[in-house]
Each structure stands twice: as structure tokens, then as C-alpha cells.
N, C-alpha and C. Protein backbone atom coordinates (compact mmCIF):
# COMPACT_ATOMS: atom_id res chain seq x y z
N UNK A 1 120.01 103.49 78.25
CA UNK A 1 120.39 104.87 78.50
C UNK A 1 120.00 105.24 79.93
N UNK A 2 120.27 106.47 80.43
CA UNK A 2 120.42 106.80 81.00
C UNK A 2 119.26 107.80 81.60
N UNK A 3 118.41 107.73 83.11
CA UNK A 3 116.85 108.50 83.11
C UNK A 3 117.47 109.34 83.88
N UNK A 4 117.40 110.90 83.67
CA UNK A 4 117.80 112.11 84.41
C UNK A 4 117.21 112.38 85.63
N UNK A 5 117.90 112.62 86.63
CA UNK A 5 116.75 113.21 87.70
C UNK A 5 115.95 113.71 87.64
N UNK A 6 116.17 114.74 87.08
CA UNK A 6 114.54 115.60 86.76
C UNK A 6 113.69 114.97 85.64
N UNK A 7 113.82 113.81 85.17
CA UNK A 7 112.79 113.07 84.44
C UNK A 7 112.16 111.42 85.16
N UNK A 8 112.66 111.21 86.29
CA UNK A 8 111.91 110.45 86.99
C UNK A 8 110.61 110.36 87.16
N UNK A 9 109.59 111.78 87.34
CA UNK A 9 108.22 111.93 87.28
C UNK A 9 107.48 111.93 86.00
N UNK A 10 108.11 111.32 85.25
CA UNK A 10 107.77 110.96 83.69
C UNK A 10 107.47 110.11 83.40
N UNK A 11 108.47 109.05 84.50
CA UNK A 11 108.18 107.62 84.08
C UNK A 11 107.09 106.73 84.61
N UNK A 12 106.53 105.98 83.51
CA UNK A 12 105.37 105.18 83.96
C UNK A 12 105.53 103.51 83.86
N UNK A 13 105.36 102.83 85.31
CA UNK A 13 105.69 101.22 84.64
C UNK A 13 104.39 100.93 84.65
N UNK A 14 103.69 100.41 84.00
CA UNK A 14 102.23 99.24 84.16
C UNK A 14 102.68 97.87 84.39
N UNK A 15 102.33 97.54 85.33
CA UNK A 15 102.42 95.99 85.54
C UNK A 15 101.35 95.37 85.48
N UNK A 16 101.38 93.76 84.66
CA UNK A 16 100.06 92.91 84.62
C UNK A 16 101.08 91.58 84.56
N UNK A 17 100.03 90.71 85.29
CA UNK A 17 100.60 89.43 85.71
C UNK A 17 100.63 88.72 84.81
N UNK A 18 101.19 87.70 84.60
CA UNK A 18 101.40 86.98 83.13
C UNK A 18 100.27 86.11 83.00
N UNK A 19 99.79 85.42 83.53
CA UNK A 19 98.79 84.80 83.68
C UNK A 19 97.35 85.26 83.94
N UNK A 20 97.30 86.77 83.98
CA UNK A 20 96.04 87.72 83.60
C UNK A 20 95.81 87.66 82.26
N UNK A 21 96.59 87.95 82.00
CA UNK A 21 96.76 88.17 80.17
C UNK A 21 95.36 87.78 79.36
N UNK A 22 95.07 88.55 78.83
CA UNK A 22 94.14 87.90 78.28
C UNK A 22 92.92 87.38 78.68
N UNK A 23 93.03 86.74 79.93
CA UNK A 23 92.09 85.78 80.65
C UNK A 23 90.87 86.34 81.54
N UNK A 24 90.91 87.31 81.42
CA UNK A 24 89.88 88.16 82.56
C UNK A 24 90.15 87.51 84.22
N UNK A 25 90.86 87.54 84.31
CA UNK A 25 91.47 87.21 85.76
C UNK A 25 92.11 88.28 86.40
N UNK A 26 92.05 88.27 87.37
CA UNK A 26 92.75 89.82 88.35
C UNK A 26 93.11 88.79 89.39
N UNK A 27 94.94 89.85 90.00
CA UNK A 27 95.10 89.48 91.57
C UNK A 27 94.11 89.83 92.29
N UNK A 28 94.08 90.02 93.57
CA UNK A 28 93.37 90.93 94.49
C UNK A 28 94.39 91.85 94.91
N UNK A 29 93.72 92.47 95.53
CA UNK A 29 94.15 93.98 95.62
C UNK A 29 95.29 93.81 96.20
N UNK A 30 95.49 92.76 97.25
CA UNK A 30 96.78 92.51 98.19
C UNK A 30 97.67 91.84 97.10
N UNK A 31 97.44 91.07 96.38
CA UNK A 31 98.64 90.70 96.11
C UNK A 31 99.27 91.78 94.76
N UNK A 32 98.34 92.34 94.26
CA UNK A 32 98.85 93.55 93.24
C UNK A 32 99.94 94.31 93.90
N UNK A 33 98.88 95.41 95.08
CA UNK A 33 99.90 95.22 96.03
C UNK A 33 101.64 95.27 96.30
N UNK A 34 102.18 93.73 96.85
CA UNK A 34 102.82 93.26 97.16
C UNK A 34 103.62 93.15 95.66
N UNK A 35 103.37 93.38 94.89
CA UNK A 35 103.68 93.28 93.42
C UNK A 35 104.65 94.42 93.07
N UNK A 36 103.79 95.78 92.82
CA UNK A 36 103.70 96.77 93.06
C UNK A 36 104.90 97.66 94.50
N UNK A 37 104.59 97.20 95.50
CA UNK A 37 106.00 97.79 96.29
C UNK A 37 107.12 96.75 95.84
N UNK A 38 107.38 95.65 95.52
CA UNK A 38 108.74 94.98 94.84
C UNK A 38 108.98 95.37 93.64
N UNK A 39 107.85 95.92 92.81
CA UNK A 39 108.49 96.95 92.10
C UNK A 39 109.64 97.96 92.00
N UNK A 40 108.95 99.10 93.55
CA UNK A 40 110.08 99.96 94.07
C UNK A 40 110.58 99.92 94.70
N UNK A 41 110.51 98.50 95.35
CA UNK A 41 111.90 97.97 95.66
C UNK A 41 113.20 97.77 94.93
N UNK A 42 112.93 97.38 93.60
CA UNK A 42 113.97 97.44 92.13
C UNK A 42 114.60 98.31 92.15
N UNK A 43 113.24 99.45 92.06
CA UNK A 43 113.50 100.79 91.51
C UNK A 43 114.87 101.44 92.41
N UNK A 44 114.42 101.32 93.56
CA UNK A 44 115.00 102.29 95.05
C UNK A 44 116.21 101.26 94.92
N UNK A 45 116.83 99.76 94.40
CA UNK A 45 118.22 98.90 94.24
C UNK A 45 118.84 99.86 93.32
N UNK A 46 118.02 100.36 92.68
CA UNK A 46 119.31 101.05 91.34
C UNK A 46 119.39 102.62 91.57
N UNK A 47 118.84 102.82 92.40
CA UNK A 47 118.83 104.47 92.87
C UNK A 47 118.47 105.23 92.48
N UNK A 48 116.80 104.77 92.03
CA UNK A 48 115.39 105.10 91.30
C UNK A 48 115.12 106.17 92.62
N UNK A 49 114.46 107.09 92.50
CA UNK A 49 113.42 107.72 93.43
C UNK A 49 112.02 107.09 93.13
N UNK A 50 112.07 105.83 93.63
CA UNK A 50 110.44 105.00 93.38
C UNK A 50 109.61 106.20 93.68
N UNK A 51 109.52 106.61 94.89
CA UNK A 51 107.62 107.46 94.77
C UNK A 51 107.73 108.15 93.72
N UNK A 52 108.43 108.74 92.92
CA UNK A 52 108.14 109.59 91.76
C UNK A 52 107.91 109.06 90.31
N UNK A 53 107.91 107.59 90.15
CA UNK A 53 107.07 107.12 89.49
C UNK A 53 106.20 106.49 89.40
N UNK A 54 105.49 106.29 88.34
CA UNK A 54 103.94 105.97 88.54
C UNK A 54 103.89 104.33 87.99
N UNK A 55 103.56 103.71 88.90
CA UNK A 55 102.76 102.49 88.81
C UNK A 55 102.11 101.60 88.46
N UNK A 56 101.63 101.40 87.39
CA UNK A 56 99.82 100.92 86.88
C UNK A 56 99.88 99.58 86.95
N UNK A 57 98.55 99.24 87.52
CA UNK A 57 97.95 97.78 87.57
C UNK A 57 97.15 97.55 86.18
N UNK A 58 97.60 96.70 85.39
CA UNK A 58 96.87 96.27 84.26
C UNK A 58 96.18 95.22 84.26
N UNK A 59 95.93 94.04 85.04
CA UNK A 59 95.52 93.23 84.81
C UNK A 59 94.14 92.76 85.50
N UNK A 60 93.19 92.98 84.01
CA UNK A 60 91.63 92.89 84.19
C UNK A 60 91.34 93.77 85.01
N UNK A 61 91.16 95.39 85.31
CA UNK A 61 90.56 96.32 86.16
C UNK A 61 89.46 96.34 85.65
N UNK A 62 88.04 96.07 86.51
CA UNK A 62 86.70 96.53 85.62
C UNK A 62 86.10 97.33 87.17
N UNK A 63 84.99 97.97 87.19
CA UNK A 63 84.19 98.26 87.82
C UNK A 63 84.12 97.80 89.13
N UNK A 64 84.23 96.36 88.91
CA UNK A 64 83.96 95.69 90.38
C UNK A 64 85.33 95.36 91.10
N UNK A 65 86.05 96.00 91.17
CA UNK A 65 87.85 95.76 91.81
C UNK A 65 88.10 96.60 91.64
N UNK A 66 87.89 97.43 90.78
CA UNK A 66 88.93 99.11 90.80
C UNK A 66 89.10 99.49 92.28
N UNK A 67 87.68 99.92 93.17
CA UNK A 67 88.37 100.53 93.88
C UNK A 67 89.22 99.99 94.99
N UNK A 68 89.35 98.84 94.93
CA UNK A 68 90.28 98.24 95.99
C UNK A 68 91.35 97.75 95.71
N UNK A 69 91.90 98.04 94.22
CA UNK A 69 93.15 98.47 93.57
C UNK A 69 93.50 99.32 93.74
N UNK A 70 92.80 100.25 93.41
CA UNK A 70 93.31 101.89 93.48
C UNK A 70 93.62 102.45 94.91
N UNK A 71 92.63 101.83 95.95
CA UNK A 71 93.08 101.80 97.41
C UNK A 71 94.20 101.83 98.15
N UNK A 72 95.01 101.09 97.48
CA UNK A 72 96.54 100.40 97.99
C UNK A 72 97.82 101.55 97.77
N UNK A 73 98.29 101.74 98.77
CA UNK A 73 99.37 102.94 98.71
C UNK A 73 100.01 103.17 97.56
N UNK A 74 100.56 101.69 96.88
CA UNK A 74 101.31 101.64 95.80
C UNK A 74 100.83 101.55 94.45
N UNK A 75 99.67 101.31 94.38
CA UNK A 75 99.33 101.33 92.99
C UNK A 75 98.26 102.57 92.74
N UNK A 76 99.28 103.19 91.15
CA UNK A 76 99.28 104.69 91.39
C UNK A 76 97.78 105.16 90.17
N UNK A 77 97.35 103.62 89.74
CA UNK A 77 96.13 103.69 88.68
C UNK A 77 96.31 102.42 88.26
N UNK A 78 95.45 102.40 87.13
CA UNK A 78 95.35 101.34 86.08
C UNK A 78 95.67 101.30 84.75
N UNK A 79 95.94 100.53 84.12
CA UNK A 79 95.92 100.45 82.84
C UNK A 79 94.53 99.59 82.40
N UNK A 80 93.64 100.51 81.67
CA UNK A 80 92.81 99.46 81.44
C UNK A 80 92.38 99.42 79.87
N UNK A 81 92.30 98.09 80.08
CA UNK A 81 91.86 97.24 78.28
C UNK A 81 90.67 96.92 78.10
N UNK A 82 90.06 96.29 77.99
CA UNK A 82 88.61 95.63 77.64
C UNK A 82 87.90 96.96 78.30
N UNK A 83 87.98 96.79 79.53
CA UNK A 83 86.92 97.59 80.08
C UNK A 83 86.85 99.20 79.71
N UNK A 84 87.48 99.38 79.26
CA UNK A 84 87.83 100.62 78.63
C UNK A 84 86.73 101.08 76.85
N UNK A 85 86.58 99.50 76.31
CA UNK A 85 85.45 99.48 75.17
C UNK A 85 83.82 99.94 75.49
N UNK A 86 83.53 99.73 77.31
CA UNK A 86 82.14 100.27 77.59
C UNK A 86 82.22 101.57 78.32
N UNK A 87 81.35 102.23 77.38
CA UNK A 87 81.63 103.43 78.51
C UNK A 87 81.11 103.70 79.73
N UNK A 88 79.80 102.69 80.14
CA UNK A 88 79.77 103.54 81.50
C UNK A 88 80.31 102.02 82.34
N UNK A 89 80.96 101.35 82.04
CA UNK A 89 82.50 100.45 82.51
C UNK A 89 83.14 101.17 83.36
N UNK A 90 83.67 101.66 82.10
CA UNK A 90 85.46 102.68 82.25
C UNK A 90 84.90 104.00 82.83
N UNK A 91 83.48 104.52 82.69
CA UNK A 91 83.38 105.53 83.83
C UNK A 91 83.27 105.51 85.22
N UNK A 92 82.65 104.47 85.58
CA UNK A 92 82.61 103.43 86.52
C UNK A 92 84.20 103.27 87.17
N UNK A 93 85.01 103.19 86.70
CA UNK A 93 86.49 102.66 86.69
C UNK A 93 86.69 104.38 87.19
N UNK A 94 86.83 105.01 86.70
CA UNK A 94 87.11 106.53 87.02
C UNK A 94 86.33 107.09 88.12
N UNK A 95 85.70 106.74 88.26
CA UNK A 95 84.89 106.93 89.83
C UNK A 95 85.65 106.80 90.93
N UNK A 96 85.74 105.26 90.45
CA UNK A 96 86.84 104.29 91.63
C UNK A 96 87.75 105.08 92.18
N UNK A 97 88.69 106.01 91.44
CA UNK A 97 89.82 106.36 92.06
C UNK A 97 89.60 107.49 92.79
N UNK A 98 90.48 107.42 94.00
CA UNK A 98 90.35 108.48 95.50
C UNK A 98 90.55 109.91 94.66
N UNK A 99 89.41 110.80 95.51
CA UNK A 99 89.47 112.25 94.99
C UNK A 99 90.86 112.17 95.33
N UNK A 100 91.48 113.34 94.74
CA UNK A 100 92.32 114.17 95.24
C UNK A 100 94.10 113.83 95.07
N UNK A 101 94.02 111.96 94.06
CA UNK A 101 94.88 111.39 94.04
C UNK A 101 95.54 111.90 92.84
């Protein structure tokens, strides 16, 4: 079907690498990244308004990488799993991200 203009800022993709899965493995921040703008690169082929949707890096975000995920122009948060079971983890993880974003 068909996504309306005025419902573009609705939409959310999470991306995680196939080979994260499961494994407690993360890209680094660059290649998420590089991931992440070929994303909206897709998006902007089919005549998506990429900046108006949101992004997420899923694969393995904990404490010690968030914030240099969250850093990167294009990735608009996280999706997070495991780390999300401790709480001062995933508060930790919420720290990470830039005021004001």
C-alpha cells in the first residue's frame, strides 16, 4: 500500500545487521553509519522524504557504543534488546543520546 505524505513522520525502520543477531556483536559507529544513509538513499529512489523518518540501529547497543551510534547524523536512536533487561544498562543507553535530539 500506499504511505501518505503526511504520514511519513510515522514511519520507523530499525536496522540490525544479520550477523549481529543474536551474537552480541555491533558495527562501529561508521559503518552503522554508512548503513543507515543507504538506507535513505532507498528511501529518497522511491520518493520517500528520508529525513522524516526515523532510523534505528539495533544491533547490540549497550552502554559502551551508544554514544557513538547515536552521534552519527543518520542514526536517529536505537532499538535495544538485551540491554534493555538491566536497568541501569538501558539508563546508561538513555544518557547516551544528544540533549535536544
Amino acid at each position: 500500500s500506499e504511505v501518505g505524505a503526511d504520514q511519513w513522520g510515522q514511519v520507523v525502520i530499525a536496522y540490525e545487521p544479520v550477523w549481529a543477531i543474536g551474537t552480541g556483536k555491533t558495527a562501529t559507529a561508521e559503518d552503522a553509519q554508512a548503513m543507515h544513509l543507504h538506507i535513505r538513499g532507498v528511501l529518497e529512489s522511491v520518493n520517500a522524504p528520508a529525513n522524516e523518518v526515523s532510523v534505528l540501529y539495533g544491533g547490540s547497543v549497550k552502554a559502551d557504543n551508544a554514544a557513538a551510534l547515536f552521534a552519527e547524523p543518520d542514526i536517529d536512536g536505537g532499538l535495544i534488546g538485551g540491554a534493555s533487561l538491566k536497568a541501569d544498562e538501558f539508563l546508561s543507553i538513555c544518557r547516551s543520546f544528544p540533549a535536544g535530539a
